[in-house]
C-alpha atoms as a PDB file:
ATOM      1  CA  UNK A   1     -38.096  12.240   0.538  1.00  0.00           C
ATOM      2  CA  UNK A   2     -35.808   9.448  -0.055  1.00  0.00           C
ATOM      3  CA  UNK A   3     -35.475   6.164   2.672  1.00  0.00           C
ATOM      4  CA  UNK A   4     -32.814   4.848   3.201  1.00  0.00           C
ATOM      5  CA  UNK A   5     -32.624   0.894   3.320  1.00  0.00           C
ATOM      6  CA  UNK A   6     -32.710  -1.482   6.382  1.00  0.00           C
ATOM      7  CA  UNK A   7     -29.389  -3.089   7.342  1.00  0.00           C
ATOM      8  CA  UNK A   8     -29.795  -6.896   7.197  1.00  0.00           C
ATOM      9  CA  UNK A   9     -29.608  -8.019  11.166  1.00  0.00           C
ATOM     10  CA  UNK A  10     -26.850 -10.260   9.709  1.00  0.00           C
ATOM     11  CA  UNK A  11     -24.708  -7.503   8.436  1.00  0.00           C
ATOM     12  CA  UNK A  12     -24.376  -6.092  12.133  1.00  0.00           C
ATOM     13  CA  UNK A  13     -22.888  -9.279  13.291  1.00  0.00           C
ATOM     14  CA  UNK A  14     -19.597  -8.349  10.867  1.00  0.00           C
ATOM     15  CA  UNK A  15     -18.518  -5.445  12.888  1.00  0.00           C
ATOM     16  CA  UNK A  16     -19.185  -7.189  16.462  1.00  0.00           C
ATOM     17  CA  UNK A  17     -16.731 -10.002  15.726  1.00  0.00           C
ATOM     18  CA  UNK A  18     -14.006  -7.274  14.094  1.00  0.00           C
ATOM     19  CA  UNK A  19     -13.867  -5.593  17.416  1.00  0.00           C
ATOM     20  CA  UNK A  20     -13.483  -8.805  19.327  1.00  0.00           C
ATOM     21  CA  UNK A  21     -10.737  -9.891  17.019  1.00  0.00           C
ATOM     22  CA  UNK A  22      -8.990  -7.020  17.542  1.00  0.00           C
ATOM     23  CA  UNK A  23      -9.398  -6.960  21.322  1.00  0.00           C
ATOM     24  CA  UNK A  24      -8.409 -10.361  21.435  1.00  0.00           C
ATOM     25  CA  UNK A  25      -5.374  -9.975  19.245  1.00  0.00           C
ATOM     26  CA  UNK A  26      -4.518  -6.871  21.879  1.00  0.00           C
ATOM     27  CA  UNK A  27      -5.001  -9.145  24.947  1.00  0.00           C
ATOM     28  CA  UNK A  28      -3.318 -11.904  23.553  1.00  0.00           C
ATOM     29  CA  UNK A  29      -0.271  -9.768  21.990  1.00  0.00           C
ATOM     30  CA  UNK A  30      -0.223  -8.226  25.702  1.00  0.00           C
ATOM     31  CA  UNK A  31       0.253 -11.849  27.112  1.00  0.00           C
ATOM     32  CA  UNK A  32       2.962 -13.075  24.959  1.00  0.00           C
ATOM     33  CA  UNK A  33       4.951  -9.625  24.991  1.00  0.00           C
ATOM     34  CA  UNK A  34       5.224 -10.075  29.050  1.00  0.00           C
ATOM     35  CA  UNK A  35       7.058 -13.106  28.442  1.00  0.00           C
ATOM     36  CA  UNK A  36       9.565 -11.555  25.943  1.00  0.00           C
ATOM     37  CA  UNK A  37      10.422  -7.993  27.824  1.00  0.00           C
ATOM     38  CA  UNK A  38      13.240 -10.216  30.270  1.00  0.00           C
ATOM     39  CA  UNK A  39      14.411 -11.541  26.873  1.00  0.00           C
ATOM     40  CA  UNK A  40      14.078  -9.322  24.390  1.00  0.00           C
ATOM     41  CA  UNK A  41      14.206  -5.514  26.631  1.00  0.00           C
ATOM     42  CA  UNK A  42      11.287  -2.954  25.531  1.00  0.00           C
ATOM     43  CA  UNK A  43      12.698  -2.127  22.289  1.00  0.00           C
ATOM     44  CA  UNK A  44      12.666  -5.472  20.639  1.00  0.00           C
ATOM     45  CA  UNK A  45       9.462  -6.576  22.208  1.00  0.00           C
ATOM     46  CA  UNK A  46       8.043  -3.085  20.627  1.00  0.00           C
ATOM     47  CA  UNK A  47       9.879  -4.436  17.464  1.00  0.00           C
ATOM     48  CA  UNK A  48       9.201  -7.705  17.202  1.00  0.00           C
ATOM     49  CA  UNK A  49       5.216  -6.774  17.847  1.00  0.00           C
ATOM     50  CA  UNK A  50       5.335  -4.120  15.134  1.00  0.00           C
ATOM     51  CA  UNK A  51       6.308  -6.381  12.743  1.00  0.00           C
ATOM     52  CA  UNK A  52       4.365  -9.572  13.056  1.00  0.00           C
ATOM     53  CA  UNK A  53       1.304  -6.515  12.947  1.00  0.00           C
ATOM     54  CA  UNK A  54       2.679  -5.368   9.780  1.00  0.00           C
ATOM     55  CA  UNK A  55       2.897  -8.766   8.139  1.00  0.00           C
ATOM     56  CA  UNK A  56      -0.894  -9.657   9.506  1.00  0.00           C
ATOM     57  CA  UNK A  57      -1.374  -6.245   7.956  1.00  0.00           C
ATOM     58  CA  UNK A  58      -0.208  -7.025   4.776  1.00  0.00           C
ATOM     59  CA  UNK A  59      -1.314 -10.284   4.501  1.00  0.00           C
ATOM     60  CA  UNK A  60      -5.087  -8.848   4.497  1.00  0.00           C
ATOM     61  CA  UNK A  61      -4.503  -5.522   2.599  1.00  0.00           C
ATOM     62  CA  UNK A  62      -1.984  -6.998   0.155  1.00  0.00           C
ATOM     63  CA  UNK A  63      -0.472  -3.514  -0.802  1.00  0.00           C
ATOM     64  CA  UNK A  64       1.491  -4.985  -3.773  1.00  0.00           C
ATOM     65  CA  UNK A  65      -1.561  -5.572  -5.539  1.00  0.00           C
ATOM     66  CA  UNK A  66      -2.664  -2.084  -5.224  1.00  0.00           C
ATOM     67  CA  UNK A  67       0.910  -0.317  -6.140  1.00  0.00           C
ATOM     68  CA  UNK A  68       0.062   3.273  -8.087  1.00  0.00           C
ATOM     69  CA  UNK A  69       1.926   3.267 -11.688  1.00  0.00           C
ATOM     70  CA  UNK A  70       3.328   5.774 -13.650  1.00  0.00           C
ATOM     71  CA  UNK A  71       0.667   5.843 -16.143  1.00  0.00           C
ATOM     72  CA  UNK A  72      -2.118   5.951 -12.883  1.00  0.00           C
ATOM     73  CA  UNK A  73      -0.507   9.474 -11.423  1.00  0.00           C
ATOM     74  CA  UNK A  74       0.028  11.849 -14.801  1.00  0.00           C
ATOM     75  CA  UNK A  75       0.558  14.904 -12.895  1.00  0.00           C
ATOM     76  CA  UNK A  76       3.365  13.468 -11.484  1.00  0.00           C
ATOM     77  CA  UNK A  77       7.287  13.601 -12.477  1.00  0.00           C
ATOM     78  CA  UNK A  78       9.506  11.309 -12.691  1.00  0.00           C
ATOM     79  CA  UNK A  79      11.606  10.134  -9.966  1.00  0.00           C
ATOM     80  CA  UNK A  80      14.957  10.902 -11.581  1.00  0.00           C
ATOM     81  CA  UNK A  81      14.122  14.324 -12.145  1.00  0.00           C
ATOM     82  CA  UNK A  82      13.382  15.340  -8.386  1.00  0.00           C
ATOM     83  CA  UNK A  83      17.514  14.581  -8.479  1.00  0.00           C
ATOM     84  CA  UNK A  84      18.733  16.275 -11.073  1.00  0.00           C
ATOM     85  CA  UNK A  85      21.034  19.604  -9.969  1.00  0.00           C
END
């Protein structure tokens, strides 16, 4: 039989203030959009919103630091010869 170990109480307090962040970025995205729709219309308020989120995004996940290389996927081809006729 193997236990399993006990959470520290402090460790629960992480995901609490994640999901009020993220409500609070909704609520306060939500406020600042109804300002912009007699400006901007629906599409560029959609747009604008979609990319401030995918520069917050980035900023935390920092993709570019990640990027696969050639030598990390073996298996695969190379680009110029999914071209070639």
């Amino acid at each position: 039989m193997t236990s399993t170990p006990i959470a520290k109480p402090e460790a629960a307090a992480l995901p609490i203030f994640g999901l009020l962040a993220a409500i609070l970025s909704v609520q306060v995205g939500a406020a600042f959009a109804k300002g912009l729709f007699p400006v901007l219309g629906a599409e560029g308020t959609t747009m604008l919103r979609l990319a401030i989120g995918a520069v917050m995004l980035a900023a935390v996940l920092r993709p570019w630091k990640i990027m696969p290389t050639r030598r990390g996927c073996p298996g695969s081809p190379p680009m110029a010869s999914l071209f070639r006729s």
